[in-house]
N, C-alpha and C. Protein backbone atom coordinates (compact mmCIF):
# COMPACT_ATOMS: atom_id res chain seq x y z
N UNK A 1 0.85 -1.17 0.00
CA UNK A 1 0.00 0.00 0.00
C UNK A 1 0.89 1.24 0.00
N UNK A 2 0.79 2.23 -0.72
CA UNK A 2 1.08 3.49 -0.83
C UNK A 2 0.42 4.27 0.43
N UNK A 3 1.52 4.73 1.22
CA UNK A 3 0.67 5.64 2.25
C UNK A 3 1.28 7.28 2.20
N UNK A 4 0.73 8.38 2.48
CA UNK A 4 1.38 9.39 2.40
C UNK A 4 1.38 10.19 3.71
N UNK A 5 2.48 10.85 3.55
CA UNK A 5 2.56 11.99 5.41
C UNK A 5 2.08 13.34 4.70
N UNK A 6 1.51 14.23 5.20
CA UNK A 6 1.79 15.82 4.95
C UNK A 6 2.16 16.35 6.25
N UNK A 7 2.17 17.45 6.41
CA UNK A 7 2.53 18.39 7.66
C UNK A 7 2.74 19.70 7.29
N UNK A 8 2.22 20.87 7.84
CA UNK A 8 2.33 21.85 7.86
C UNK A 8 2.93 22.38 9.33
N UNK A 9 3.51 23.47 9.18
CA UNK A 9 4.69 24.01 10.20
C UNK A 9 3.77 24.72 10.87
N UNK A 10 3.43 25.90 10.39
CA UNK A 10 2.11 26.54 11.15
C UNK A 10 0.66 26.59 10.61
N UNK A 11 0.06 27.50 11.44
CA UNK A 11 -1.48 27.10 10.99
C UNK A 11 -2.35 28.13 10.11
N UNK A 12 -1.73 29.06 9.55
CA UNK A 12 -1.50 29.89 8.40
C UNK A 12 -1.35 28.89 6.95
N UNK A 13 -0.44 27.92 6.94
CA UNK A 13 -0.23 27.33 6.15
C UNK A 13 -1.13 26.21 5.40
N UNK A 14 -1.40 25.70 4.20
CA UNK A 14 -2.36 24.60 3.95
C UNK A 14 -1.35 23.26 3.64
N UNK A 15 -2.66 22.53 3.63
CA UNK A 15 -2.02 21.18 3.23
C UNK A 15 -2.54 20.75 1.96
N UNK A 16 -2.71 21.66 1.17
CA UNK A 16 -3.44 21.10 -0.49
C UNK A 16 -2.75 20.99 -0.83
N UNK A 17 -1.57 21.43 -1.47
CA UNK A 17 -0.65 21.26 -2.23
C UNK A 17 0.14 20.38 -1.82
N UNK A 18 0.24 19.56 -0.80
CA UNK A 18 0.93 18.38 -0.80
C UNK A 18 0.09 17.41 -0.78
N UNK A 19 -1.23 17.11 -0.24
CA UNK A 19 -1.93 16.39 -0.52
C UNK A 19 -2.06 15.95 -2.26
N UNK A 20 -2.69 17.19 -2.78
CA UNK A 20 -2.34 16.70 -4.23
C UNK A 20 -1.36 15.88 -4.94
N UNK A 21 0.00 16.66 -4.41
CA UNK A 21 1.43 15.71 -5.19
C UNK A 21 0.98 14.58 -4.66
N UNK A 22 0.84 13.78 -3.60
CA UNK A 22 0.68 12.29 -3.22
C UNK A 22 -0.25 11.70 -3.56
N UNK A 23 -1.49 12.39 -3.64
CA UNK A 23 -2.76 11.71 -4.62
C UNK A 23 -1.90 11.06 -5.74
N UNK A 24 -1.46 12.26 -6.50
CA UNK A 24 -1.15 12.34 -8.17
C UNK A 24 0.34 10.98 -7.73
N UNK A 25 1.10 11.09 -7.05
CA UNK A 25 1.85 9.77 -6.46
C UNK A 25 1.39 8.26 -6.28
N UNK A 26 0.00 8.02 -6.43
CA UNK A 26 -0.55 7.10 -6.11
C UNK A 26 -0.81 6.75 -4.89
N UNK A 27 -0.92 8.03 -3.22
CA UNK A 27 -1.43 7.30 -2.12
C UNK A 27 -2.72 6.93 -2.16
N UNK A 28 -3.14 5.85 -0.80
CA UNK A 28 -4.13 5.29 -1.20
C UNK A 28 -4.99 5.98 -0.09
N UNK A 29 -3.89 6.28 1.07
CA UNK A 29 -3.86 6.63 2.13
C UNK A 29 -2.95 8.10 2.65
N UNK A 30 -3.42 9.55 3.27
CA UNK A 30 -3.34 9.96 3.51
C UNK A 30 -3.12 10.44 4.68
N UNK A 31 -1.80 11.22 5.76
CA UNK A 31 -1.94 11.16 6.92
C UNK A 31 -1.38 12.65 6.97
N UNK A 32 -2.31 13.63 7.72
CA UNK A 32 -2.05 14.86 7.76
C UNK A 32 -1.99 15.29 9.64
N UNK A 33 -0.41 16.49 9.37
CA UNK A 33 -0.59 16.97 10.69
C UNK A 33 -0.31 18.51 10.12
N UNK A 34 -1.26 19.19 11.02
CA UNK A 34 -1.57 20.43 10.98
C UNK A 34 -1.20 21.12 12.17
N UNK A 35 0.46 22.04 12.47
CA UNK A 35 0.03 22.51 14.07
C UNK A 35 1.63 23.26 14.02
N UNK A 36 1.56 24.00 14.70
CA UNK A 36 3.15 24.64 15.08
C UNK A 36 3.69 24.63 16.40
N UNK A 37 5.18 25.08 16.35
CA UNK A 37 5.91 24.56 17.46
C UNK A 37 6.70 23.69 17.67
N UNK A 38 7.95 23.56 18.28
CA UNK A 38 8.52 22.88 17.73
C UNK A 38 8.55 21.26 18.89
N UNK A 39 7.83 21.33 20.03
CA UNK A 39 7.33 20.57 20.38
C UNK A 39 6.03 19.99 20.00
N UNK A 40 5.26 20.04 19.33
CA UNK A 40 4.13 19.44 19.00
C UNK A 40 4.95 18.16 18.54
N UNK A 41 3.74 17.35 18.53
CA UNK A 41 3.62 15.54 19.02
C UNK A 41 3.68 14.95 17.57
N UNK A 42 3.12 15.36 16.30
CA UNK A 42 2.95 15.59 14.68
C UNK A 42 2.59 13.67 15.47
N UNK A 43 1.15 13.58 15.88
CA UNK A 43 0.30 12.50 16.46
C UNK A 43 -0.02 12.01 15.23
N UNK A 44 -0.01 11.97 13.79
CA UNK A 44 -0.86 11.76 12.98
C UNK A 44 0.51 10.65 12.58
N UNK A 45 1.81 11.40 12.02
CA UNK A 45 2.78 10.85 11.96
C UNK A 45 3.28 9.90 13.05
N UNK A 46 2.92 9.38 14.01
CA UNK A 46 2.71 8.44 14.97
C UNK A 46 2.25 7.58 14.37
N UNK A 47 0.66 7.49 13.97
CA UNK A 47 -0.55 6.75 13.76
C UNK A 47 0.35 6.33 12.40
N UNK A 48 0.40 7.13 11.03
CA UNK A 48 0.80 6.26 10.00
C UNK A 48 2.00 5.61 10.60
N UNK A 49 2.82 5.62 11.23
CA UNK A 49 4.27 4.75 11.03
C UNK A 49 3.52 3.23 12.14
N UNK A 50 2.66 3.44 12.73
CA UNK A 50 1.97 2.43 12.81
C UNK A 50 1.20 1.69 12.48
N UNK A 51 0.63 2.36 11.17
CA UNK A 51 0.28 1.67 9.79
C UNK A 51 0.64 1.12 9.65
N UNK A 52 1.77 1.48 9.23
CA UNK A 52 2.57 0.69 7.85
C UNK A 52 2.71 -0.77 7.94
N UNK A 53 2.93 -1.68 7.55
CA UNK A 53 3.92 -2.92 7.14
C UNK A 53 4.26 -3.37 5.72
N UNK A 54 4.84 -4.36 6.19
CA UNK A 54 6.15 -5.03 5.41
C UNK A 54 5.66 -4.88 4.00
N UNK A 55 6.88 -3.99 2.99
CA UNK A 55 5.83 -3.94 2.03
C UNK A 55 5.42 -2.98 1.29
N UNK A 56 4.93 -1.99 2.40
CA UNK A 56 4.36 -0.97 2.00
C UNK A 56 5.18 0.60 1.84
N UNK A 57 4.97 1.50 1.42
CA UNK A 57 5.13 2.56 1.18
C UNK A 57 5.06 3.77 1.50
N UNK A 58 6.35 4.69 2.33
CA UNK A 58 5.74 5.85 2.47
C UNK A 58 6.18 7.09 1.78
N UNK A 59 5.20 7.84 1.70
CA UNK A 59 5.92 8.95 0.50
C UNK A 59 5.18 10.15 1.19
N UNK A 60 6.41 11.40 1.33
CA UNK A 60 6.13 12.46 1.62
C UNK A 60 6.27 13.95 0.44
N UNK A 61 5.81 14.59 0.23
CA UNK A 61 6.23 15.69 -0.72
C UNK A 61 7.73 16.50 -0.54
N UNK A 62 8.25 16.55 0.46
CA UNK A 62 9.24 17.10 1.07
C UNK A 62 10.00 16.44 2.20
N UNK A 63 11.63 16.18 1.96
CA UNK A 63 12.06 15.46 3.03
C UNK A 63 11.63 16.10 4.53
N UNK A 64 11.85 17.62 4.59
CA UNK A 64 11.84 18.08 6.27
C UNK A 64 10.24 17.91 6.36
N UNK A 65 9.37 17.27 5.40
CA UNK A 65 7.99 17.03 6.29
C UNK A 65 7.71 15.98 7.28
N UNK A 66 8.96 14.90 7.12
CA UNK A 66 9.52 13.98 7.65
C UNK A 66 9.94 14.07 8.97
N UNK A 67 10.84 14.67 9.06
CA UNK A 67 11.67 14.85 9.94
C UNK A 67 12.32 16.42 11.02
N UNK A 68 12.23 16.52 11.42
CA UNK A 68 12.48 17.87 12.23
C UNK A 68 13.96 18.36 12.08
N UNK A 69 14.99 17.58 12.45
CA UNK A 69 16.56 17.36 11.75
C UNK A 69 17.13 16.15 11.32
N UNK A 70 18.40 16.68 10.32
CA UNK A 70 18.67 15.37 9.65
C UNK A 70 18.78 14.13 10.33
N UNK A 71 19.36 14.06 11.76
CA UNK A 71 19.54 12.76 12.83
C UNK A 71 18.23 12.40 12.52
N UNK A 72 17.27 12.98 12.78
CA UNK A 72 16.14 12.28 12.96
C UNK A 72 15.47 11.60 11.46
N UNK A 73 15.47 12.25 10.88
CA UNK A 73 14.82 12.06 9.27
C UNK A 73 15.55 10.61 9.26
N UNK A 74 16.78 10.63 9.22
CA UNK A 74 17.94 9.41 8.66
C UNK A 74 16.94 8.44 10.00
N UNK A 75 16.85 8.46 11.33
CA UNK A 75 16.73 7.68 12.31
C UNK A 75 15.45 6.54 11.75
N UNK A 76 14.58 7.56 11.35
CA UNK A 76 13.19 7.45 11.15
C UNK A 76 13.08 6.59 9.77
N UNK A 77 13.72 7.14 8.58
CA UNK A 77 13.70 6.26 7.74
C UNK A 77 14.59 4.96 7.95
N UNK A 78 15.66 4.69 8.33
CA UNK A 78 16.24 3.66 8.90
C UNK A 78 15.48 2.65 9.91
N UNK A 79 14.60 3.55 10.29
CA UNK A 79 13.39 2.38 11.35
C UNK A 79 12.40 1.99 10.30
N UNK A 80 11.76 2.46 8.83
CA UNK A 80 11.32 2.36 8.29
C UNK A 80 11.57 1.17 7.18
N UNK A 81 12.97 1.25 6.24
CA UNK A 81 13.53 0.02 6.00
C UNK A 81 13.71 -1.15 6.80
N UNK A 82 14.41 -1.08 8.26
CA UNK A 82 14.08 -2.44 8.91
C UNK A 82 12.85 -2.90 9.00
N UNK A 83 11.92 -2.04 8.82
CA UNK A 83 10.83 -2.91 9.00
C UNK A 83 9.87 -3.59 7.67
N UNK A 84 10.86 -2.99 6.46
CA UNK A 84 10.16 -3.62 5.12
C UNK A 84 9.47 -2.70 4.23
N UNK A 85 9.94 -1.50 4.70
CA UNK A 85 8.76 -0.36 4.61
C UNK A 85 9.51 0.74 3.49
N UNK A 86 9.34 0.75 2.27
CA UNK A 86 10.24 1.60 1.68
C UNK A 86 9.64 3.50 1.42
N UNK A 87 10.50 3.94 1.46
CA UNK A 87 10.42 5.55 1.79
C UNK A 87 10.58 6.47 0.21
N UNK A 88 9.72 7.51 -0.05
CA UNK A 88 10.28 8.41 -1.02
C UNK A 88 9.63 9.41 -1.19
N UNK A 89 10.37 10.39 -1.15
CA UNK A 89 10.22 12.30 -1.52
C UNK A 89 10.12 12.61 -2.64
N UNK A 90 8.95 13.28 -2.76
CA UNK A 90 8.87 13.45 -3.96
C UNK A 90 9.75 14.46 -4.36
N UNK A 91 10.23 15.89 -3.86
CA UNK A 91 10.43 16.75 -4.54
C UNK A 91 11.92 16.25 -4.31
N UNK A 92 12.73 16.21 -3.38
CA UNK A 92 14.06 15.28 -4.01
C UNK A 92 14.24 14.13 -4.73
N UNK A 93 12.89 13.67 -5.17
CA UNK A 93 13.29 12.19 -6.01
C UNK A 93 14.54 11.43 -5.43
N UNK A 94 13.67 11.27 -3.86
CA UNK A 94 14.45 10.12 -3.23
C UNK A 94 13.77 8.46 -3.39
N UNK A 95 14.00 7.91 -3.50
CA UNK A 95 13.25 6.54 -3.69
C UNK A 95 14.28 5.39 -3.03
N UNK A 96 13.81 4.81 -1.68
CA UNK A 96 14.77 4.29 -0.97
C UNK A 96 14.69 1.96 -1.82
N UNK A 97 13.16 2.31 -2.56
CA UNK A 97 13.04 0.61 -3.36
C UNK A 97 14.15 0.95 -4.40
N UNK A 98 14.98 2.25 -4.39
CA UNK A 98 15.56 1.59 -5.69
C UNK A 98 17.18 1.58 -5.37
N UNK A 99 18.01 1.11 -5.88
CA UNK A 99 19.51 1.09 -5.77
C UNK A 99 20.18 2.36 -5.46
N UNK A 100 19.86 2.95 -6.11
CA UNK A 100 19.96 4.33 -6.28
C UNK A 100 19.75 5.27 -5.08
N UNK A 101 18.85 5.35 -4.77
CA UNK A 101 18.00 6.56 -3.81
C UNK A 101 18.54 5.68 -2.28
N UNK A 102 18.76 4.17 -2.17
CA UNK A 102 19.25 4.05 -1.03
C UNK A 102 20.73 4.35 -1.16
N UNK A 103 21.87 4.41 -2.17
CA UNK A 103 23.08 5.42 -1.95
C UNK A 103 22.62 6.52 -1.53
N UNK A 104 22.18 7.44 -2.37
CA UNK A 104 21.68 8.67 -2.08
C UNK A 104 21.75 8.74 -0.31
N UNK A 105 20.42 7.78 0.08
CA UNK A 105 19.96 7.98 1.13
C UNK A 105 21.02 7.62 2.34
N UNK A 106 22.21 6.66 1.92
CA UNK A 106 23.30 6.52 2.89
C UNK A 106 24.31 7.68 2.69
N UNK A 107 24.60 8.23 1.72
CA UNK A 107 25.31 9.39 1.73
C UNK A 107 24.76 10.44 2.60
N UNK A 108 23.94 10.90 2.84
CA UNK A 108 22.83 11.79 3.81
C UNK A 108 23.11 11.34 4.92
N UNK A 109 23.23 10.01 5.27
CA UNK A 109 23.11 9.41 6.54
C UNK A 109 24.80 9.21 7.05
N UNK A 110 26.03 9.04 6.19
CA UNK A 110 27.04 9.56 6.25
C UNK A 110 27.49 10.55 6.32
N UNK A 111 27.52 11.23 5.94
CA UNK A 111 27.02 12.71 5.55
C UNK A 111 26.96 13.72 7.10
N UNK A 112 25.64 13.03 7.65
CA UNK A 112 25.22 13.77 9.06
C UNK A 112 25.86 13.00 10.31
N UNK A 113 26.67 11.71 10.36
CA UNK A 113 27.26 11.39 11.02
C UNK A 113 28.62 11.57 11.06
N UNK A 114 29.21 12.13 9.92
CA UNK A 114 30.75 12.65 9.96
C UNK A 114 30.41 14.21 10.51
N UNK A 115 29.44 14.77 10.15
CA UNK A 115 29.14 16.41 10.85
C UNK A 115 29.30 16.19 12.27
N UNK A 116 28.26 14.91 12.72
CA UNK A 116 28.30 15.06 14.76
C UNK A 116 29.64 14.89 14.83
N UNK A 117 30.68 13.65 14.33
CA UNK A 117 32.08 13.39 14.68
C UNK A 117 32.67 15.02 14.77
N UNK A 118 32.77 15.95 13.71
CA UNK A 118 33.78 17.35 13.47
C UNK A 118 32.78 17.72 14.39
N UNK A 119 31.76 18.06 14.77
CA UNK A 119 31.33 18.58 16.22
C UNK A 119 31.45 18.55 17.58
N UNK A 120 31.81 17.00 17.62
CA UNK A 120 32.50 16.10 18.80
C UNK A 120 33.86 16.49 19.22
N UNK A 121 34.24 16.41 18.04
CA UNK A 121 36.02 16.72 17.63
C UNK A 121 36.27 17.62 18.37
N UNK A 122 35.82 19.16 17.58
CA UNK A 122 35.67 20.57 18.10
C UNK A 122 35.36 20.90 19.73
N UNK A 123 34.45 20.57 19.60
CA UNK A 123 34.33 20.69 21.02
C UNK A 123 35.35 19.85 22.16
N UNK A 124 35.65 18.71 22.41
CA UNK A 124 36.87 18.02 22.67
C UNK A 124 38.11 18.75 22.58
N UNK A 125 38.35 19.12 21.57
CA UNK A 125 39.87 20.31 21.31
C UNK A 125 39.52 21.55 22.04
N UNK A 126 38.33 22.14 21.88
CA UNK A 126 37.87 23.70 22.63
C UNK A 126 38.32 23.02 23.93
N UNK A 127 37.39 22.40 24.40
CA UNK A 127 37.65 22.08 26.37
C UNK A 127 39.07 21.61 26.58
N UNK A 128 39.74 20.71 25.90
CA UNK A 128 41.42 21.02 26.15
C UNK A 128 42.29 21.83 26.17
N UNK A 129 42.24 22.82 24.63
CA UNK A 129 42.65 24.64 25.09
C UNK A 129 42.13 25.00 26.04
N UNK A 130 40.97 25.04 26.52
CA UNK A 130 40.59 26.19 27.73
C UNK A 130 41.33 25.31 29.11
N UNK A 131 41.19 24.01 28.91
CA UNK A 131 42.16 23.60 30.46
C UNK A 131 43.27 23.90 30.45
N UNK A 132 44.02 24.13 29.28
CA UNK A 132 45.64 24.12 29.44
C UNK A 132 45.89 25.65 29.57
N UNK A 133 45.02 26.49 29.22
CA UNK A 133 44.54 28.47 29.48
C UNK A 133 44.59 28.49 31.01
N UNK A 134 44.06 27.05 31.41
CA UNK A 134 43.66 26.89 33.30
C UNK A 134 42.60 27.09 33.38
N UNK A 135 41.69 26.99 32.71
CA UNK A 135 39.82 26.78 32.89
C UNK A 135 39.28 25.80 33.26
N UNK A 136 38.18 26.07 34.09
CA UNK A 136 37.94 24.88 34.17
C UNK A 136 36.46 24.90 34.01
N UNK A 137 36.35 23.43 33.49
CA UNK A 137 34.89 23.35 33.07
C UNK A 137 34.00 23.70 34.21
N UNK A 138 32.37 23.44 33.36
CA UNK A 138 31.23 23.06 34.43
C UNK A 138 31.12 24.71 34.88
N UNK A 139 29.52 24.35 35.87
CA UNK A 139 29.26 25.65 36.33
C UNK A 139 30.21 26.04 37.56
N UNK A 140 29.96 27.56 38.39
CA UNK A 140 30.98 27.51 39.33
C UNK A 140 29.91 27.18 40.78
N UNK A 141 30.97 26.60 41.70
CA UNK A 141 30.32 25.88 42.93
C UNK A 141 29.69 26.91 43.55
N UNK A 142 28.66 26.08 44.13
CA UNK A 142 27.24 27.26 44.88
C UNK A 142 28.29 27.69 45.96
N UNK A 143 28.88 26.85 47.02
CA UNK A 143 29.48 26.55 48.47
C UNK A 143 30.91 26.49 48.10
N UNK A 144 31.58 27.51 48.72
CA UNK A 144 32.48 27.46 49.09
C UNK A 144 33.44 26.99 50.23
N UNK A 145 34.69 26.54 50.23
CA UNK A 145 34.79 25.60 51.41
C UNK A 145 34.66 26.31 52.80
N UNK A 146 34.99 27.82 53.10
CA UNK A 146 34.49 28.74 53.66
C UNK A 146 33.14 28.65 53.98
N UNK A 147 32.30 28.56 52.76
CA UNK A 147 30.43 28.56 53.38
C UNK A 147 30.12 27.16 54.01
N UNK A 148 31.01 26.34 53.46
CA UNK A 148 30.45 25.32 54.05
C UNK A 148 31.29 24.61 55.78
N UNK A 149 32.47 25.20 55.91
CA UNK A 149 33.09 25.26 57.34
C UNK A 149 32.04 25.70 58.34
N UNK A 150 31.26 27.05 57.46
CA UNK A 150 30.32 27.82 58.30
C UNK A 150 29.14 27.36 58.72
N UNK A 151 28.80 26.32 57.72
CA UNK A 151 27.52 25.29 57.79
C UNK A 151 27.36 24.35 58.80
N UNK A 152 28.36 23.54 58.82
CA UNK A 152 29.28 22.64 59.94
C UNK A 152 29.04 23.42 61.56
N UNK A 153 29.57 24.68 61.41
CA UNK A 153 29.54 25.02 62.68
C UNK A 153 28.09 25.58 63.31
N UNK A 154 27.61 26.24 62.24
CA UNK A 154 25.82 26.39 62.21
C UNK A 154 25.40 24.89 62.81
N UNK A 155 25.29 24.28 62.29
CA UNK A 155 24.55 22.91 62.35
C UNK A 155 25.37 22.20 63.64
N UNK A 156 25.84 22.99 64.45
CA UNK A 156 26.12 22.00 66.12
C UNK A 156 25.28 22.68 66.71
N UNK A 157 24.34 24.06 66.73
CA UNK A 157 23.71 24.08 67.15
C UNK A 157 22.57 23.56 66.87
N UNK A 158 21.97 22.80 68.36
CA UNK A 158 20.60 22.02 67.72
C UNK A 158 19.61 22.85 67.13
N UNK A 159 19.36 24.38 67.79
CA UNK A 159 18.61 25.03 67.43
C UNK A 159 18.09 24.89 65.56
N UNK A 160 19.30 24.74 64.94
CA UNK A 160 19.86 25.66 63.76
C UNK A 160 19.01 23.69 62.45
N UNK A 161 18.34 23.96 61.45
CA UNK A 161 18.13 23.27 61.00
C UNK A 161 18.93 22.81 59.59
N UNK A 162 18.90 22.20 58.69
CA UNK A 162 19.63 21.51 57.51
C UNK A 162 18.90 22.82 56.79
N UNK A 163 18.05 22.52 56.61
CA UNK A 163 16.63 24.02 55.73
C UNK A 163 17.05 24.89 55.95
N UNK A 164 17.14 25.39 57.55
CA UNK A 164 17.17 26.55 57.83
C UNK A 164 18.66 27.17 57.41
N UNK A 165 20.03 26.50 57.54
CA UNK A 165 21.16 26.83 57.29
C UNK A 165 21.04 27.19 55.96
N UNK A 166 20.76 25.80 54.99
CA UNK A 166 20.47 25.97 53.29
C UNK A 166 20.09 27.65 53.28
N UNK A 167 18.94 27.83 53.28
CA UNK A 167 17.91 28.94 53.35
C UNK A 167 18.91 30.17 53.53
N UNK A 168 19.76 30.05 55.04
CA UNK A 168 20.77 31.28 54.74
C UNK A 168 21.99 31.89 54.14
N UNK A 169 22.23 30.45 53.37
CA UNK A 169 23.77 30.46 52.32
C UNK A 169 23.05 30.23 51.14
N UNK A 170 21.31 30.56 50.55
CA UNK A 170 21.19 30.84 49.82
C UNK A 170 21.08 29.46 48.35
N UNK A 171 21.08 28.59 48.58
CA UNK A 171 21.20 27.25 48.54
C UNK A 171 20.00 25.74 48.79
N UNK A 172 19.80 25.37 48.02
CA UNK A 172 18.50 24.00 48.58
C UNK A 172 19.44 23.25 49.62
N UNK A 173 18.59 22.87 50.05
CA UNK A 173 18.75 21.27 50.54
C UNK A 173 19.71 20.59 50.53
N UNK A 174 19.29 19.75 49.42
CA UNK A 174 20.09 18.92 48.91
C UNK A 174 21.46 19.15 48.29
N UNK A 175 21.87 20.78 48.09
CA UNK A 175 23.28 21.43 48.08
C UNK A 175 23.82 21.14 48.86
N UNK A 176 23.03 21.87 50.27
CA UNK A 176 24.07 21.45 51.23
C UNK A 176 24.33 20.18 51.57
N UNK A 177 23.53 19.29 51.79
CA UNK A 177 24.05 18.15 52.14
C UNK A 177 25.23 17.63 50.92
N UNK A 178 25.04 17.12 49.54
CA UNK A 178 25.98 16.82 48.95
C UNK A 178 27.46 17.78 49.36
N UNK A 179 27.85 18.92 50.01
CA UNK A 179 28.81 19.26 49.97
C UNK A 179 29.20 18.97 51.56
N UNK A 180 28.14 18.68 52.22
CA UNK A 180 28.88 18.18 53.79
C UNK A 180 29.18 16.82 53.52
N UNK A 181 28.70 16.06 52.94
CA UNK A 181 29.04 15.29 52.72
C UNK A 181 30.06 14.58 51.78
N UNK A 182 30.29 15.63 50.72
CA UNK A 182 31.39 15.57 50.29
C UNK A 182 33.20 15.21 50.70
N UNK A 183 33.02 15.57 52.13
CA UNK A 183 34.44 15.63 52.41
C UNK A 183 34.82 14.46 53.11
């Protein structure tokens, strides 16, 4: 079975013009999400990928109607082939049934995994210059060994509570304790 996704970004936007290309594609089946934000659930795109089986077909008008970023697009169609399920865009004339469009489609997927590596990389080399500058990572400590000597001596009086100390060095709870307990 031919099934199709649409999606629109916001709600200004229509979904005719992709509906059409996938008609004119041969879907048999249509699955539309309509909504903005970049958390929305795109629930519809849920429901078809639980459609689908072995076999069958999904075709979108546009790769990013797919996918939100490339990790994901590649993730998504890669869950899509294991399961028998072949994928294709129309307006890139990607077609993952044919020899072809699955190079294509591993070059993309190479492609965005040599980018995270030079991102990995980069960042890895940045945090080694800045240690050998004498930086040091991470945020800076709430408690100082000073605030917390002071905590120690707060807290022999029974009066004086774990809360109540926290509360006056400005600090939860559970700060202070991980740093009394720290030592």
């Amino acid at each position: 079975m031919i099934i199709g996704y649409a999606r629109v970004s916001t709600v200004d936007q229509s979904l005719d013009m992709q509906i059409d290309a996938l008609k004119k594609a041969g879907c048999e089946r249509i699955y539309k999400d309509k909504a903005s934000g970049r958390d929305f659930e795109r629930s519809q795109l849920k429901e078809c990928i639980k459609a689908l089986r072995e076999g069958d077909e999904l075709v979108v008008w546009k790769l990013d109607r797919l996918g939100r970023s490339v990790k994901n697009l590649i993730e998504t169609v890669q869950e899509l082939n294991k399961n028998g399920v072949e994928f294709k865009s129309l307006t890139e004339n990607l077609d993952t049934s044919s020899s072809g469009g699955k190079l294509v489609f591993n070059v993309f997927a190479a492609l965005a995994e040599f980018e995270r590596d030079l991102i990995s990389e980069r960042t890895k080399e940045g945090l080694e210059a800045a240690r050998k500058r004498g930086r040091k990572g991470g945020r800076p400590k709430k408690l100082n060994a000073e605030k917390i000597k002071m905590a120690k001596k707060l807290l022999l009086d029974p009066d004086q509570t774990v809360k109540g100390v926290a509360e006056m060095l400005g600090v939860g709870r559970n700060t202070l304790y991980r740093n009394l307990n720290a030592d």
